[in-house]
N, C-alpha and C. Protein backbone atom coordinates (compact mmCIF):
# COMPACT_ATOMS: atom_id res chain seq x y z
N UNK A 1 75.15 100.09 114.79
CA UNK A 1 76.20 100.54 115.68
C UNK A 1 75.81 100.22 117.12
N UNK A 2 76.84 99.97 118.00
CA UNK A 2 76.14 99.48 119.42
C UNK A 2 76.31 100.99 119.83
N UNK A 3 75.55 100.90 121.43
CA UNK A 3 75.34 102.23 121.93
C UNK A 3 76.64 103.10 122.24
N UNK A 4 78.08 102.11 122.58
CA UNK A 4 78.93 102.64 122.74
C UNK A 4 79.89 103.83 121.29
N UNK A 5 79.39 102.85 120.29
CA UNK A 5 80.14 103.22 119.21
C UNK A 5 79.08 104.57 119.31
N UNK A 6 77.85 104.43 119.15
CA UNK A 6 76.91 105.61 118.75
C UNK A 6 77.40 106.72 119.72
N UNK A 7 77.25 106.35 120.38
CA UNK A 7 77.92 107.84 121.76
C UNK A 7 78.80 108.54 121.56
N UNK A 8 79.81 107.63 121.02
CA UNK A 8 81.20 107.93 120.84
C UNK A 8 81.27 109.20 119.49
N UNK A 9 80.22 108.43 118.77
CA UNK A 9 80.36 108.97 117.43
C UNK A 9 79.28 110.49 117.29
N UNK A 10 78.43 110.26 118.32
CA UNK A 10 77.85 111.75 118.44
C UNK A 10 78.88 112.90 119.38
N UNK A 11 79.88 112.38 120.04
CA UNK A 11 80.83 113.26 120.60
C UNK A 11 81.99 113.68 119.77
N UNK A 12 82.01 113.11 118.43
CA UNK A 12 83.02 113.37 117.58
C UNK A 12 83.21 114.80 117.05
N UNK A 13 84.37 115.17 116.65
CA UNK A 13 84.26 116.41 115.51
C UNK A 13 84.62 115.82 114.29
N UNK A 14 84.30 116.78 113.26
CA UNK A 14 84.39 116.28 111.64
C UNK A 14 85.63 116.19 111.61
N UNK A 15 86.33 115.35 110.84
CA UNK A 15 87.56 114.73 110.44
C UNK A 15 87.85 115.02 109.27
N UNK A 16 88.99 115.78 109.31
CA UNK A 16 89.58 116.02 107.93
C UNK A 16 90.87 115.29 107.85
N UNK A 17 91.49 115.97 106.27
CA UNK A 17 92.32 115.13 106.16
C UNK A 17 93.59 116.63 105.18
N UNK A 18 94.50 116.40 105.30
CA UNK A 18 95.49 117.41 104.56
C UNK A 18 96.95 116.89 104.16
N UNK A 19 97.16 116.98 102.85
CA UNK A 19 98.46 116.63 101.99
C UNK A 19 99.10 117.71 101.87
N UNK A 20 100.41 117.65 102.72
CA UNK A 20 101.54 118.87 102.02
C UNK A 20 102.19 118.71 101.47
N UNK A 21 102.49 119.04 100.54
CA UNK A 21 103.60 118.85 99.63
C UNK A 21 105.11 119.75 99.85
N UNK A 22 106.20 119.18 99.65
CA UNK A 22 107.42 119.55 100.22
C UNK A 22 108.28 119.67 99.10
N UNK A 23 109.09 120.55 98.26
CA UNK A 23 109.77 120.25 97.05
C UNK A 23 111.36 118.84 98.00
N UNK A 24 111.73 118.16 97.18
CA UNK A 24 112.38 117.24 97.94
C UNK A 24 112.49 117.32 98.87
N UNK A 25 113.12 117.27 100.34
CA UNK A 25 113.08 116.90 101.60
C UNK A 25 113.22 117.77 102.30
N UNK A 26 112.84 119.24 101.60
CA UNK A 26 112.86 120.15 102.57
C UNK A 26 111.92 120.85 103.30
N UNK A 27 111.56 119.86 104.69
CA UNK A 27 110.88 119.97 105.37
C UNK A 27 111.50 120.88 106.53
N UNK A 28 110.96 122.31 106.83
CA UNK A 28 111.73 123.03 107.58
C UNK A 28 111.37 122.62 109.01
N UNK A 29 109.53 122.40 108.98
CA UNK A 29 109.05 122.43 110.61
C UNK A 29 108.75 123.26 110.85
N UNK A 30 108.44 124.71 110.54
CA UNK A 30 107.80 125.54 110.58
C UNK A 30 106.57 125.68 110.87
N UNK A 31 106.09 124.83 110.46
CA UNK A 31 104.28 124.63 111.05
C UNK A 31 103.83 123.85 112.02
N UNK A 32 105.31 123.20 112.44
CA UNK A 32 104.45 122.21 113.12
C UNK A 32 104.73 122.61 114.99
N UNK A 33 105.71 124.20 115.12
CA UNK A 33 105.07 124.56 116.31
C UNK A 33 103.46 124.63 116.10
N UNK A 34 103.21 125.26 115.36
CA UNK A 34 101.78 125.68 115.18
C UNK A 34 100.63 124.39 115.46
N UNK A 35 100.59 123.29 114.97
CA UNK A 35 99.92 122.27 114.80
C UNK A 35 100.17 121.70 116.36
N UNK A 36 101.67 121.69 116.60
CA UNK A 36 101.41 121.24 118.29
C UNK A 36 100.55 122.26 119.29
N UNK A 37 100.44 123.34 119.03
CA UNK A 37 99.66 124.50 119.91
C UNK A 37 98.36 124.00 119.70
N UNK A 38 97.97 123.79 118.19
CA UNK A 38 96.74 123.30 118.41
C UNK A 38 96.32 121.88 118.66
N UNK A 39 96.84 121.62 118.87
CA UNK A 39 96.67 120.04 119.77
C UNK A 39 96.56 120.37 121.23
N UNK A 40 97.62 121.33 121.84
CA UNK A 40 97.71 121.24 123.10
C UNK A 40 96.67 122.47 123.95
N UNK A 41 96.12 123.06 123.14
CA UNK A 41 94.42 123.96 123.47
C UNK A 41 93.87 123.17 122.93
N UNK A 42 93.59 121.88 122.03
CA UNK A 42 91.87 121.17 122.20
C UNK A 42 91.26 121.51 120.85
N UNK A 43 92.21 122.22 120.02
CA UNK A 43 91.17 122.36 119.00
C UNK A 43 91.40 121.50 118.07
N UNK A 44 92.67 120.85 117.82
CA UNK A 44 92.41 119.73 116.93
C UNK A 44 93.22 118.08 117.57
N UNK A 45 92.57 117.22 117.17
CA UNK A 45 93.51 115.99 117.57
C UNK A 45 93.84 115.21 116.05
N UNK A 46 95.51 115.09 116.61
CA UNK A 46 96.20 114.05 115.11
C UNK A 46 95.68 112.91 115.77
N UNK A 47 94.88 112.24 114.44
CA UNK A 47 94.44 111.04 114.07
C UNK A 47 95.71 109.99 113.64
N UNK A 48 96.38 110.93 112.95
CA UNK A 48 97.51 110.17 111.62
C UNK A 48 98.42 111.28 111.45
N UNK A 49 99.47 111.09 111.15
CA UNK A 49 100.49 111.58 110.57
C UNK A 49 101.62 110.88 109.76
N UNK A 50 101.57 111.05 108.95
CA UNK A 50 102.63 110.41 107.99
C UNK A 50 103.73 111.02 107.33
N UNK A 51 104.59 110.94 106.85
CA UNK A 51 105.62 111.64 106.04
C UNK A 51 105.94 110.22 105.08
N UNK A 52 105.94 110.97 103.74
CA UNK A 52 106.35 110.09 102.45
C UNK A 52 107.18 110.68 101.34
N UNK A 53 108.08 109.95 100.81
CA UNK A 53 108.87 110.77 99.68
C UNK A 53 108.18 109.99 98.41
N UNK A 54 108.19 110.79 97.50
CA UNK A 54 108.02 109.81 96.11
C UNK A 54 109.32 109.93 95.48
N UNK A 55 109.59 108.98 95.08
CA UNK A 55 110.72 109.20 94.00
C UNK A 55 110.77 109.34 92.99
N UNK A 56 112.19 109.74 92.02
CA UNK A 56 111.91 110.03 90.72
C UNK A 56 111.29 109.29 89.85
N UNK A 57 111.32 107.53 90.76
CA UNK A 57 110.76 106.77 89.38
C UNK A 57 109.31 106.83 89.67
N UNK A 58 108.49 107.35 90.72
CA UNK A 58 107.34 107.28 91.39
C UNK A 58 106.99 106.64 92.58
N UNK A 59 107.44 105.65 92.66
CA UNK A 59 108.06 104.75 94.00
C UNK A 59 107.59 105.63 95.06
N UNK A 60 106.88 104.72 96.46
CA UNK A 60 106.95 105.47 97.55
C UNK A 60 108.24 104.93 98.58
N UNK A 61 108.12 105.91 99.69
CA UNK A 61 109.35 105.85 100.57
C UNK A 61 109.00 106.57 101.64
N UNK A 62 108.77 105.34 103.04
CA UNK A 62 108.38 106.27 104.23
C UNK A 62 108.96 106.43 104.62
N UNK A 63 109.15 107.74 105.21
CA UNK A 63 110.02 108.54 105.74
C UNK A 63 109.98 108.19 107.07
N UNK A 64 110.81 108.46 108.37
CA UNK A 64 110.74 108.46 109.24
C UNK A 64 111.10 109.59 110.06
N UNK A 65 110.65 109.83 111.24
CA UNK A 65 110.17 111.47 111.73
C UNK A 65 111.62 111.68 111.88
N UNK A 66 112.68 111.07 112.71
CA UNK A 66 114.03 111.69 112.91
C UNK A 66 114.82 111.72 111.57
N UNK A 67 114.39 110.99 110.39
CA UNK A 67 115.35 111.69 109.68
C UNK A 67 114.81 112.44 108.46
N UNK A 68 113.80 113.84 108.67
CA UNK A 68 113.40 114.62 107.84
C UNK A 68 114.08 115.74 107.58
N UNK A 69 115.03 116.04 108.54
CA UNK A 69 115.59 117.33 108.03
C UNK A 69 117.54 116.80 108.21
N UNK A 70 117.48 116.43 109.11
CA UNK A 70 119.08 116.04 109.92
C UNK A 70 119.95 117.21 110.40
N UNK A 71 119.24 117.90 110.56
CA UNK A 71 119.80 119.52 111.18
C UNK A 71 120.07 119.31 112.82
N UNK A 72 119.07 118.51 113.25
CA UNK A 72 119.49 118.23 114.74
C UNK A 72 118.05 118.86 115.50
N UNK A 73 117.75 120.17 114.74
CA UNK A 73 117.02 121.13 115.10
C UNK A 73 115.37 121.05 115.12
N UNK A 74 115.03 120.12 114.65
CA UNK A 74 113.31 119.70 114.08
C UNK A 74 113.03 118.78 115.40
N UNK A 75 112.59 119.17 116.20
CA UNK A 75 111.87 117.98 116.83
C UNK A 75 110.60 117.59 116.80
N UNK A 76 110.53 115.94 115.58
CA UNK A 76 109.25 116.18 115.67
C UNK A 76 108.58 114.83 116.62
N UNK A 77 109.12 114.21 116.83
CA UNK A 77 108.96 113.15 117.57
C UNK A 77 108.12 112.98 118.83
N UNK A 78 107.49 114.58 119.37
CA UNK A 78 106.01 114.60 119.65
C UNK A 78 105.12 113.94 119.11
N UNK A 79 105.61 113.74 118.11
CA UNK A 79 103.92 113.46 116.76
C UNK A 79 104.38 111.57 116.66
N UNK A 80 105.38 110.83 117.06
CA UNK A 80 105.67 109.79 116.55
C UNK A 80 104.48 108.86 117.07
N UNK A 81 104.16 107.69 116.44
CA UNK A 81 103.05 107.36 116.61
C UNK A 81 101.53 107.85 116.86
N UNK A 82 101.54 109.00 116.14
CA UNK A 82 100.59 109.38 115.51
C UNK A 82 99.75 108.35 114.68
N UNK A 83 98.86 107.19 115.42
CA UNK A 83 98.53 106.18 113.94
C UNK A 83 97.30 105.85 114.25
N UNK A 84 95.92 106.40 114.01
CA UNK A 84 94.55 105.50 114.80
C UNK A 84 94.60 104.81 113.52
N UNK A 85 94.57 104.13 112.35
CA UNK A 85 94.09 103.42 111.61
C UNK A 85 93.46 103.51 110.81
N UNK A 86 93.45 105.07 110.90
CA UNK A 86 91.91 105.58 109.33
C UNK A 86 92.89 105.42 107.91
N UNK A 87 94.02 105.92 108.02
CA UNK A 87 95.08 106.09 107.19
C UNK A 87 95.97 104.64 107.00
N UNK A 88 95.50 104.07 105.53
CA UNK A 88 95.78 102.93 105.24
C UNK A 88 97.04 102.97 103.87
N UNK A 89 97.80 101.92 103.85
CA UNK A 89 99.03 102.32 102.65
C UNK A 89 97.83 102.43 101.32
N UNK A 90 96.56 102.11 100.75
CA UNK A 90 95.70 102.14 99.77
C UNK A 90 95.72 104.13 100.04
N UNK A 91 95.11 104.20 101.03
CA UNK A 91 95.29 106.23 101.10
C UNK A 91 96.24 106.43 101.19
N UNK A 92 97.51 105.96 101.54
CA UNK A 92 98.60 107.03 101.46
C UNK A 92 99.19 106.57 99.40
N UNK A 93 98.73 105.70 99.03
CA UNK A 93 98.94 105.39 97.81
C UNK A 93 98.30 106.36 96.58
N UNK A 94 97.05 106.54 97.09
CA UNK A 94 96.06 107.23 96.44
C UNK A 94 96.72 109.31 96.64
N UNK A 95 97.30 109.52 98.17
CA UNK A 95 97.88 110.86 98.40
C UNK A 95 99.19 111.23 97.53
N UNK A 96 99.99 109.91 96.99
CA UNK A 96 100.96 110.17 96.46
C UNK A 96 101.02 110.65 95.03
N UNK A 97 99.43 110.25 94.66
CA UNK A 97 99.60 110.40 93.38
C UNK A 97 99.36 112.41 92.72
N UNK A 98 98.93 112.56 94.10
CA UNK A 98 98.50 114.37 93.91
C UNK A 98 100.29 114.81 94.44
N UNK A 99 101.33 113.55 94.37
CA UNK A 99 102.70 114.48 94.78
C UNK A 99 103.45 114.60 93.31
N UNK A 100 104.54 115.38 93.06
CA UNK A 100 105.40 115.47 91.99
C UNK A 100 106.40 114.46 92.23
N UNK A 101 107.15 113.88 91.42
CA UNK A 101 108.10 112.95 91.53
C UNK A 101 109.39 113.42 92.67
N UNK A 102 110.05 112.88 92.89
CA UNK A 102 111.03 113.76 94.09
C UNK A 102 110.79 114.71 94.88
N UNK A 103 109.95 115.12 95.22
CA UNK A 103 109.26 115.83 96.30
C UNK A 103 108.81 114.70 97.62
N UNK A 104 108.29 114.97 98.95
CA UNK A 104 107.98 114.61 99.80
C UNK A 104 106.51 115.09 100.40
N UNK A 105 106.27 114.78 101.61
CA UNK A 105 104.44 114.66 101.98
C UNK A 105 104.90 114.40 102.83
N UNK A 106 103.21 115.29 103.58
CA UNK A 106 103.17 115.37 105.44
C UNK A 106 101.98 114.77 104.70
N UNK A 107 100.98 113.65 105.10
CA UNK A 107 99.32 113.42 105.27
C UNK A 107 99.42 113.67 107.05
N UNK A 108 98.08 114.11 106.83
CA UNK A 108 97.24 114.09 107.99
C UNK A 108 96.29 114.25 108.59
N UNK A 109 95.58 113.63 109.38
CA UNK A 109 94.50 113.03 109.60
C UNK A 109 94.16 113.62 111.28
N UNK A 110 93.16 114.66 110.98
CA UNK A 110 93.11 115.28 112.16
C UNK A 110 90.97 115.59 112.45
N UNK A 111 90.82 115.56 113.93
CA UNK A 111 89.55 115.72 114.28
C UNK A 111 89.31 116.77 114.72
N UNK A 112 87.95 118.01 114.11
CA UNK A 112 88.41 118.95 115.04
C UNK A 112 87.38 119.35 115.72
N UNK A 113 88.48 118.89 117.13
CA UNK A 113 87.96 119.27 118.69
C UNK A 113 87.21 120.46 118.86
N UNK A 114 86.88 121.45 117.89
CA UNK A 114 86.50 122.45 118.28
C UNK A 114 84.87 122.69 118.48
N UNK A 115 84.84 121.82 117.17
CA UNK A 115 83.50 121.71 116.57
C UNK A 115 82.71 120.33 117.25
N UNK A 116 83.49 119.56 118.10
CA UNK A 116 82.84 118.72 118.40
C UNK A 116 81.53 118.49 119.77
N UNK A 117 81.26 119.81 120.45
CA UNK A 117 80.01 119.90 121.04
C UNK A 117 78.74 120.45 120.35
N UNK A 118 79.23 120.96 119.27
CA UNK A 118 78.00 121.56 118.38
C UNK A 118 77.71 120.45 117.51
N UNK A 119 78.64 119.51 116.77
CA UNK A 119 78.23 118.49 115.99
C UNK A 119 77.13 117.46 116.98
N UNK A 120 78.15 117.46 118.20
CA UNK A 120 77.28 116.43 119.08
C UNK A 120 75.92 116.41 119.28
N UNK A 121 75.52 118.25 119.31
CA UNK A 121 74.45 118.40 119.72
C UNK A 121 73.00 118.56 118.90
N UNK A 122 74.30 118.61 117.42
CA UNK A 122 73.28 118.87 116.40
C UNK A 122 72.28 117.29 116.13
N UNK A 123 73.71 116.20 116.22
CA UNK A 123 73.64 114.53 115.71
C UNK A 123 72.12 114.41 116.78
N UNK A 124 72.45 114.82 118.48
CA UNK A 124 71.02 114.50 119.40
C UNK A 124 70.03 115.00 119.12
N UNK A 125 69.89 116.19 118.14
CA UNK A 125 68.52 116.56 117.77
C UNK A 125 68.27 115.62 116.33
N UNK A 126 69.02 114.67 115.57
CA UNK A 126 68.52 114.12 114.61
C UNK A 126 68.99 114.64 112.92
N UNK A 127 69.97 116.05 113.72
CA UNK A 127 70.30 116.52 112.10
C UNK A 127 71.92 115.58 111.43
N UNK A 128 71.69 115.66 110.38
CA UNK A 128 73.09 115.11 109.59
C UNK A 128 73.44 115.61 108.54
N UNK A 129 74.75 115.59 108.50
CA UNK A 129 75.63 116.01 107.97
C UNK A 129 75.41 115.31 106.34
N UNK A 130 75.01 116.48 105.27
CA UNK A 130 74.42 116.25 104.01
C UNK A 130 75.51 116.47 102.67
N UNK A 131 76.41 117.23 103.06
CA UNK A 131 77.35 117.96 102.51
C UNK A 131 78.42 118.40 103.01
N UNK A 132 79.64 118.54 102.67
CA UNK A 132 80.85 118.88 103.15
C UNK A 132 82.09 119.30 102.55
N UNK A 133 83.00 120.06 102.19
CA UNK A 133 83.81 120.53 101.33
C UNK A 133 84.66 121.80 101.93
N UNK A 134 85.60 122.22 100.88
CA UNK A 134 86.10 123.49 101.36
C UNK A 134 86.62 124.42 99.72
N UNK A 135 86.97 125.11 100.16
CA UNK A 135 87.10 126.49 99.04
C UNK A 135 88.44 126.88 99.08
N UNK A 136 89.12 126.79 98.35
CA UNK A 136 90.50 126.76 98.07
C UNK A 136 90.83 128.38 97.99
N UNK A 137 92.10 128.26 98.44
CA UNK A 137 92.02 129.71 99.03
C UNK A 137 92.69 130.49 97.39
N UNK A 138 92.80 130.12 96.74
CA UNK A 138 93.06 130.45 95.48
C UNK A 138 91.85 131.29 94.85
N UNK A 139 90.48 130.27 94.68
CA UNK A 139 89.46 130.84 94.66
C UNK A 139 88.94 131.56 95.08
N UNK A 140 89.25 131.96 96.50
CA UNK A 140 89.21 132.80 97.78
C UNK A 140 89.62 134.55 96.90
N UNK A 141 91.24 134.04 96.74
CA UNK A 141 91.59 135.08 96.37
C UNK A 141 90.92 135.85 95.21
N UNK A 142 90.73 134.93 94.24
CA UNK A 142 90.28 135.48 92.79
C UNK A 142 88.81 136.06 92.90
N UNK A 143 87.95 135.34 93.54
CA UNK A 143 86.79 135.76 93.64
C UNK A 143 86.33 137.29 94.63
N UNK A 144 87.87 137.44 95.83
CA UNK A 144 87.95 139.06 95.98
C UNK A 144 88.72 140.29 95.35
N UNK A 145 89.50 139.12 94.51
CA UNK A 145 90.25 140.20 93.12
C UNK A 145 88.84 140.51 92.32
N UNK A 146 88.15 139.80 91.91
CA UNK A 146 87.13 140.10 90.93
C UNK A 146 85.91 141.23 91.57
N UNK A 147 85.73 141.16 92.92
CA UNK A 147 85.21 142.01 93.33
C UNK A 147 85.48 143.26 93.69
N UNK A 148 86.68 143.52 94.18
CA UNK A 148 87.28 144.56 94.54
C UNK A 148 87.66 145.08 92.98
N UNK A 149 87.98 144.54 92.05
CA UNK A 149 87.86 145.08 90.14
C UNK A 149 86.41 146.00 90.26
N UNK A 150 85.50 145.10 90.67
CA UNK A 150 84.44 145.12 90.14
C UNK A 150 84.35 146.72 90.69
N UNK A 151 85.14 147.19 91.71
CA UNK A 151 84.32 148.38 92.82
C UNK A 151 83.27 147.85 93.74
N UNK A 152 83.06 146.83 93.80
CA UNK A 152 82.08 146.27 94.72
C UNK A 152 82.38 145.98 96.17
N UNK A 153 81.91 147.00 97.14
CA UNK A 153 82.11 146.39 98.64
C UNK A 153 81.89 144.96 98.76
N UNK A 154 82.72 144.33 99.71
CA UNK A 154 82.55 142.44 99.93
C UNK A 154 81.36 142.95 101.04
């Protein structure tokens, strides 16, 4: 890596990535005041944003931001060109296949700003990142249903 890329890449935050799933095109927008707030305090930056329909025969179909709802009322066109390049039609190919047939998808590809002076500072002392994952909040739940059964303080 040259020194620029290396710099760059010790100032980074970890990059995730998130598939929503939409039963056909009913995308209300509901979240995405939320997602602009956190863009506009610093804690996360869109990398990517996409919207995709699958169709009944499986087929993809990109959507485009003005016509997700046609209510008048969704503005999402803050987010348009949302595109650094991590997010390739091979990944959005590979995201479609976790969709149901006639349903729709938000991907997105976000860095988060929050975490990115502690990663930085961890990368300058030499530590790296060995492991990474998350815990589905399903499991979340069951594993404090099973405890709270159990009588067991968390």
């Amino acid at each position: 890596m040259s020194d620029t890329i290396d710099e760059e890449f010790n100032e980074t935050g970890p990059i995730d990535y998130l598939i929503v799933e939409f039963p056909g095109t009913r995308l209300t927008g509901e979240g995405m005041p939320l997602l602009l707030d956190l863009v506009e305090r610093g804690i996360v930056r869109i990398l990517d944003l996409t919207f995709v329909k699958k169709e009944p025969d499986g087929s993809l179909t990109a959507l485009e931001l003005a016509d997700l709802t046609g209510d008048g009322q969704l503005d999402l066109t803050v987010f348009e060109g949302a595109s650094s390049g991590l997010l390739g039609d091979d990944d959005i190919s590979e995201a479609a296949k976790a969709l149901e047939p006639g349903s729709s998808a938000a991907v997105l590809v976000y860095e988060n700003l929050w975490a990115a002076p502690m990663v930085g500072a961890l990368r300058r002392a030499g530590a790296q990142l060995v492991a990474s994952g998350r815990i589905p909040v399903q499991d979340v739940l069951a594993a404090l249903t099973a405890v709270e059964d159990a009588g067991s303080p968390v």
